[in-house]
Structure formats: structure tokens, C-alpha cells
N, C-alpha and C. Protein backbone atom coordinates (compact mmCIF):
# COMPACT_ATOMS: atom_id res chain seq x y z
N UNK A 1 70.12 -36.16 -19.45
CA UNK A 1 69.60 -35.03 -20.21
C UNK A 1 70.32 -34.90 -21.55
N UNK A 2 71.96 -35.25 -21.73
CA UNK A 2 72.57 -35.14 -22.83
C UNK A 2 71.78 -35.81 -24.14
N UNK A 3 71.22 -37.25 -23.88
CA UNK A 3 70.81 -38.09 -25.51
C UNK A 3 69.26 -37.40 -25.13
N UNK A 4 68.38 -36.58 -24.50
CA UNK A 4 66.77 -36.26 -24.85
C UNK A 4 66.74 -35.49 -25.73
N UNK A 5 66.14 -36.08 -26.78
CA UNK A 5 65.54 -35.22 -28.37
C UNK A 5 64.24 -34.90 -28.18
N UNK A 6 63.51 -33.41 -28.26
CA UNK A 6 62.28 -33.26 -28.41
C UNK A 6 61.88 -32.43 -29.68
N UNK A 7 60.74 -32.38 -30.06
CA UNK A 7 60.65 -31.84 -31.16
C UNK A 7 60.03 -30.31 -30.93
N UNK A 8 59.87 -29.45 -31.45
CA UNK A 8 59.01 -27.88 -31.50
C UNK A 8 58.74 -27.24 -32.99
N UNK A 9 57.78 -26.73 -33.11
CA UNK A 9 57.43 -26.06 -34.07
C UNK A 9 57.60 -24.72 -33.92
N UNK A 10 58.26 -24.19 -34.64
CA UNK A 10 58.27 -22.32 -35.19
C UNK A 10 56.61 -21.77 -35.23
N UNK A 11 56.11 -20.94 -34.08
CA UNK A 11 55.18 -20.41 -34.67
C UNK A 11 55.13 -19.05 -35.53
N UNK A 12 54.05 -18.81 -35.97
CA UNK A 12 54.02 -17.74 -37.53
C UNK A 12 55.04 -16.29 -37.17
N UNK A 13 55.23 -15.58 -36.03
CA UNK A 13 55.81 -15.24 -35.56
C UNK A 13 57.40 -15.19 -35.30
N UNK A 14 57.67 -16.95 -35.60
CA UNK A 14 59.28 -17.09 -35.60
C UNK A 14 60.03 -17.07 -34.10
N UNK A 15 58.77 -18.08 -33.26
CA UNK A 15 59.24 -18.13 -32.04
C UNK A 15 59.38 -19.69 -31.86
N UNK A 16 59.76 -20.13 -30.60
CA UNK A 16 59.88 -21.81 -30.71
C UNK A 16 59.80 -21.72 -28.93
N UNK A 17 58.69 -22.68 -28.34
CA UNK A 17 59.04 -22.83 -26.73
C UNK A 17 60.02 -23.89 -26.30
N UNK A 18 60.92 -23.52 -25.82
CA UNK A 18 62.15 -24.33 -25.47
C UNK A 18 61.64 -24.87 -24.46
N UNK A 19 62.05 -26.52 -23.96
CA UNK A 19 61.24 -27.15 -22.82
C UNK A 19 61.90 -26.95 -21.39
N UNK A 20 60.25 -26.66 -20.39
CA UNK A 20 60.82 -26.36 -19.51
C UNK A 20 61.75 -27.24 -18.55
N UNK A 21 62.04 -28.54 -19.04
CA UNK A 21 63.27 -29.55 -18.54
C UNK A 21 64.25 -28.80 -19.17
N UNK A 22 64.97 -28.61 -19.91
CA UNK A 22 65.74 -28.30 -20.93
C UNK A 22 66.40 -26.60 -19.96
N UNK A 23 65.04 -26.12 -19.60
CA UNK A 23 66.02 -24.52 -19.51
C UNK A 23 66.05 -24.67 -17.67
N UNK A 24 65.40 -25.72 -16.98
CA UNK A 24 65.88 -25.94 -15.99
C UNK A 24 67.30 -26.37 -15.43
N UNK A 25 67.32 -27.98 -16.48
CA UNK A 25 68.38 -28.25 -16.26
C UNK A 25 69.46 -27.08 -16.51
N UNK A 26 69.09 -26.12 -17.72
CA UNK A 26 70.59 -25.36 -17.57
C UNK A 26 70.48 -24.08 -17.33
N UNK A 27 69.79 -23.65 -16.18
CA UNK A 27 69.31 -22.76 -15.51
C UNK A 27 68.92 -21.26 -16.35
N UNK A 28 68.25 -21.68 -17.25
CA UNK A 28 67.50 -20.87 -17.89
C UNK A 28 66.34 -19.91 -17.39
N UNK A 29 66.37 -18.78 -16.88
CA UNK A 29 64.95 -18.74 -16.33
C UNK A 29 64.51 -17.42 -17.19
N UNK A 30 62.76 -16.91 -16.81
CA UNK A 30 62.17 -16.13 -17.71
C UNK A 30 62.54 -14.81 -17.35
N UNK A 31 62.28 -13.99 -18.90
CA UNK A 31 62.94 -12.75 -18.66
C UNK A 31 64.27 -12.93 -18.28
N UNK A 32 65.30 -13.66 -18.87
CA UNK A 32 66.51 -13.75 -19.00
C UNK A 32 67.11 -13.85 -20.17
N UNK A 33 68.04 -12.77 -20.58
CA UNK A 33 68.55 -12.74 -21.98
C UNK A 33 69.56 -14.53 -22.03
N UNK A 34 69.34 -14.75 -23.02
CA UNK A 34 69.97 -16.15 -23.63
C UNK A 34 71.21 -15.45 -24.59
N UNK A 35 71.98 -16.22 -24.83
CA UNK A 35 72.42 -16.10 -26.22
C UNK A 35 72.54 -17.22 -27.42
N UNK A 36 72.52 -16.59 -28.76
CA UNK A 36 71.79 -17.77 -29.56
C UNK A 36 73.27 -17.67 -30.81
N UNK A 37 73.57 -18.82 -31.08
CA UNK A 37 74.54 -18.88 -32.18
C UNK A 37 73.73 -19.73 -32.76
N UNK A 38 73.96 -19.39 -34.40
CA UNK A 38 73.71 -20.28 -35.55
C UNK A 38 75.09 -20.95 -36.42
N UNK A 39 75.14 -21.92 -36.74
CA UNK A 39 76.57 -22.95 -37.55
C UNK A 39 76.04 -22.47 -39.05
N UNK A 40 77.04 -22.66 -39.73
CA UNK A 40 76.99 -22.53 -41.22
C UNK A 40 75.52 -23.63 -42.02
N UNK A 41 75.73 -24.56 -40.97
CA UNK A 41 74.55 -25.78 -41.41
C UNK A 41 72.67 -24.79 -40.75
N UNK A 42 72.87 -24.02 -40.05
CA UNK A 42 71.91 -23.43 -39.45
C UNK A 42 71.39 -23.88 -38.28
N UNK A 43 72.45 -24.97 -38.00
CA UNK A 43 71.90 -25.51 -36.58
C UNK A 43 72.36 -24.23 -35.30
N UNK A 44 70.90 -24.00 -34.55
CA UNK A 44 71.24 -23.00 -33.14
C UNK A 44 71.84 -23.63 -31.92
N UNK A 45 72.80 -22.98 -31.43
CA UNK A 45 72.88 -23.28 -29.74
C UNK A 45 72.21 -22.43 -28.97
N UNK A 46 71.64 -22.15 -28.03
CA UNK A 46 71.52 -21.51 -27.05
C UNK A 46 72.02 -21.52 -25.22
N UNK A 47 72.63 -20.30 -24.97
CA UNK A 47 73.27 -20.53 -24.05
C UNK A 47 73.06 -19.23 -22.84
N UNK A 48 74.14 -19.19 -21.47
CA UNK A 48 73.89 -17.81 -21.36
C UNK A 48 74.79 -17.34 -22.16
N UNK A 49 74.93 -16.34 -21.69
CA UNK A 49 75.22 -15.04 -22.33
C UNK A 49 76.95 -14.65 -21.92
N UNK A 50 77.17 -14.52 -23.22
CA UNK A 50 78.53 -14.43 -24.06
C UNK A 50 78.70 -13.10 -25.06
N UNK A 51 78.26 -13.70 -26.12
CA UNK A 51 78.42 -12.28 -26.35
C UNK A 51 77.59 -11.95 -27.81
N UNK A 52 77.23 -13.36 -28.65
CA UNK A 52 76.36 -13.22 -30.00
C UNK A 52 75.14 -12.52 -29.65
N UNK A 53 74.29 -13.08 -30.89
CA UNK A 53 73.50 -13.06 -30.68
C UNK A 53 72.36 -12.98 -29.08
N UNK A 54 71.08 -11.84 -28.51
CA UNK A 54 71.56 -12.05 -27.19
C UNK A 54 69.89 -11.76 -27.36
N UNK A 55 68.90 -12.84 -26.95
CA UNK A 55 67.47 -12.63 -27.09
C UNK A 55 66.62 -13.12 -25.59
N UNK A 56 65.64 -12.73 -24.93
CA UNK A 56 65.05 -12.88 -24.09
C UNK A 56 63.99 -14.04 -24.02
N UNK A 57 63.87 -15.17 -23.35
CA UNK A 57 62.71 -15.84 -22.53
C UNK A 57 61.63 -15.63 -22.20
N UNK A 58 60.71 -15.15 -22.86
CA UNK A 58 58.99 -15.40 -22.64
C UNK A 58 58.74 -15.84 -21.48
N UNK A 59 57.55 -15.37 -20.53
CA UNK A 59 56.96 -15.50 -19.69
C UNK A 59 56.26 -17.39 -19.80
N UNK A 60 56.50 -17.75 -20.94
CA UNK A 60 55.75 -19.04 -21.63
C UNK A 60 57.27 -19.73 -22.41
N UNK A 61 57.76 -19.50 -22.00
CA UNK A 61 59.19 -20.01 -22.57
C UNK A 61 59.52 -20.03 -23.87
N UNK A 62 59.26 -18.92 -24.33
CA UNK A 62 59.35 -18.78 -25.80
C UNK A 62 60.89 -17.77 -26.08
N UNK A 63 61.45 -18.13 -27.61
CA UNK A 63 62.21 -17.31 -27.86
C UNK A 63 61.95 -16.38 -29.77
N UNK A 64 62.47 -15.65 -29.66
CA UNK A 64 62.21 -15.24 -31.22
C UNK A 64 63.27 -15.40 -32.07
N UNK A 65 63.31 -16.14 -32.97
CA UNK A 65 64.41 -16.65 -34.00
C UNK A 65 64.84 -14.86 -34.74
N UNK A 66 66.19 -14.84 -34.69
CA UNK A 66 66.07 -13.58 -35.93
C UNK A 66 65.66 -13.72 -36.96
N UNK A 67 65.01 -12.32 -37.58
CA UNK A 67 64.53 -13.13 -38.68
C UNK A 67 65.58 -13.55 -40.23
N UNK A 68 66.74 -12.58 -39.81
CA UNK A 68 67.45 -12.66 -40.96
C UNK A 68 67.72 -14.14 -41.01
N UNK A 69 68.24 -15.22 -39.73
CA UNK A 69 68.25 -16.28 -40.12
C UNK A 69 67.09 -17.16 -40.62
N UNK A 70 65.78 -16.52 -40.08
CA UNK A 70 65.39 -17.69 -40.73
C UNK A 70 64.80 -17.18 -42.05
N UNK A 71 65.07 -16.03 -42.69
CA UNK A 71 65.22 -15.87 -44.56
C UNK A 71 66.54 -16.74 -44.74
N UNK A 72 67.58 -16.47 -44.27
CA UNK A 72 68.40 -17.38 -44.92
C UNK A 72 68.95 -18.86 -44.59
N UNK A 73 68.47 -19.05 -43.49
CA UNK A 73 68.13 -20.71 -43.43
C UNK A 73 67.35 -21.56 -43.67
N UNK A 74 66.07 -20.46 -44.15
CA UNK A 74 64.77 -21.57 -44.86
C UNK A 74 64.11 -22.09 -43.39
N UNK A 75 63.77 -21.10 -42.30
CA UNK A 75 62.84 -21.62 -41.06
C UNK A 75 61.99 -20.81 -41.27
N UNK A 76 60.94 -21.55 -41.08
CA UNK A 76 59.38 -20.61 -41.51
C UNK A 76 58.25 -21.64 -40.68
N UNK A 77 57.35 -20.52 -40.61
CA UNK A 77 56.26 -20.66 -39.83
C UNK A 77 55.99 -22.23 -39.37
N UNK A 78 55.86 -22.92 -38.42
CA UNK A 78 55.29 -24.41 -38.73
C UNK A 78 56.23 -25.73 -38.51
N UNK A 79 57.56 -25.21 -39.31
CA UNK A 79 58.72 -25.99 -39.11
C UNK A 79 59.00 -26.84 -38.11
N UNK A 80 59.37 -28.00 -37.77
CA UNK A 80 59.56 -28.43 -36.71
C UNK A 80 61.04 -28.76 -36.45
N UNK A 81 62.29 -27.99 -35.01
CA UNK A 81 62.92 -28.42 -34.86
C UNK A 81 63.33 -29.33 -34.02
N UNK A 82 64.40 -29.80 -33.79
CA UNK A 82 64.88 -30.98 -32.62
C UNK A 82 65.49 -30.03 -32.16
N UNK A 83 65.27 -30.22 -30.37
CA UNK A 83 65.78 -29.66 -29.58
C UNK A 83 66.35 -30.39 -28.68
N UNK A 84 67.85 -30.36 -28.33
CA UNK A 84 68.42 -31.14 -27.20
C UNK A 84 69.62 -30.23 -26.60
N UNK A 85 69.78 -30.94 -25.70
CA UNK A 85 71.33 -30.62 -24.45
C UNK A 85 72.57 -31.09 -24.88
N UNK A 86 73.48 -30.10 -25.35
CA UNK A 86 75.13 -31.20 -25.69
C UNK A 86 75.54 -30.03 -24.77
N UNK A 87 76.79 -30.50 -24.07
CA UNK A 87 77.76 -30.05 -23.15
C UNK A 87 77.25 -28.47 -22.46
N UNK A 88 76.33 -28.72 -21.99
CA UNK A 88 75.33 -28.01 -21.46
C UNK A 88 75.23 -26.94 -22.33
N UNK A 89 74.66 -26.97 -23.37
CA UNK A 89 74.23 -25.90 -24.52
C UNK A 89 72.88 -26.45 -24.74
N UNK A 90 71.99 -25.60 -24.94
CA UNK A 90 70.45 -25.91 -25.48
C UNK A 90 70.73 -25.84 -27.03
N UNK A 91 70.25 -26.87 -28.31
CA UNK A 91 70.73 -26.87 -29.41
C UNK A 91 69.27 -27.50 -30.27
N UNK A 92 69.22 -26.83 -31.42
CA UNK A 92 67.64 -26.58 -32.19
C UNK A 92 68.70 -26.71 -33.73
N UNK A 93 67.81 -28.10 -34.27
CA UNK A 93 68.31 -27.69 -35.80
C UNK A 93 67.01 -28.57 -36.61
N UNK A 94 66.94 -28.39 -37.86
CA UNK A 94 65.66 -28.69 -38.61
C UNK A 94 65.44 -30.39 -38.09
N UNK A 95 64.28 -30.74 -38.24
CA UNK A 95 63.93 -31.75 -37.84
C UNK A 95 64.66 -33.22 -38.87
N UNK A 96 64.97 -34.14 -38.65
CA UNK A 96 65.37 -34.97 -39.65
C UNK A 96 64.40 -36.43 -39.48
């Protein structure tokens, strides 16, 4: 699960569906608050819950980006990020 790269698009909304391999393997389930850190580069982790940022799981596995980051990281509607697993963290940064 550590090297799987998948891709997702931001819909207009400023949500992204995280895959349901991805929130299995790290026992993600719906209607469960996550927590979401962003890096200076704007790359997200998502994890449980600690203590940042602290957003809920969609019935459809969706999450909602804040929006302040994505005015100031330049994520908008459409975008596509890479989503993968490092040291059991769920992690989303612009597509390359």
C-alpha cells in the first residue's frame, strides 16, 4: 500500500473522494472526523485525529478541503491530486 499513487480531482465544491483502499487500509470509516495537515509546499496528510485541522468523511468518501487553503495554495475546482499512504498517513498533493 506504501508505493500506490492514485489520482482525484477537487470537485467545484472543494471536495476530493479519498479511495476506498486507502481509508480501509488505515481504518478510515464514514462519518468519522479525520484530521488534515497542510506543509508549507501545500502538500495534505490526512490522519486520525490529533489535533489540526479536524473534517468529516462523506457517506461517498468525500472530504472538504478548507477553503482558506485552497485560496492560498492555488486548489480549485477540477485540479487533480496524487493520493497515497506514507507511514500510515493518507497524503494528497498537486498532481505532477
Amino acid at each position: 500500500m506504501e508505493n500506490v499513487k492514485l489520482e482525484r480531482a477537487i470537485d467545484e465544491l472543494g471536495r476530493i473522494v479519498l479511495p476506498k483502499e486507502f481509508r480501509k487500509h488505515l481504518s478510515l470509516w464514514d462519518d468519522e472526523p479525520v484530521e488534515l495537515k497542510v506543509s508549507d509546499t501545500g502538500e495534505i496528510a490526512i490522519s486520525k485525529i490529533n489535533a489540526n485541522v479536524i473534517v468529516e468523511i462523506d457517506e461517498v468518501g468525500r472530504i472538504s478541503l478548507p477553503q482558506s487553503w485552497c485560496v492560498k495554495y492555488g486548489y480549485n475546482a477540477g485540479d487533480t491530486l496524487d493520493v497515497w499512504v506514507e507511514n500510515d498517513v493518507m497524503k494528497l498533493s498537486r498532481h505532477s
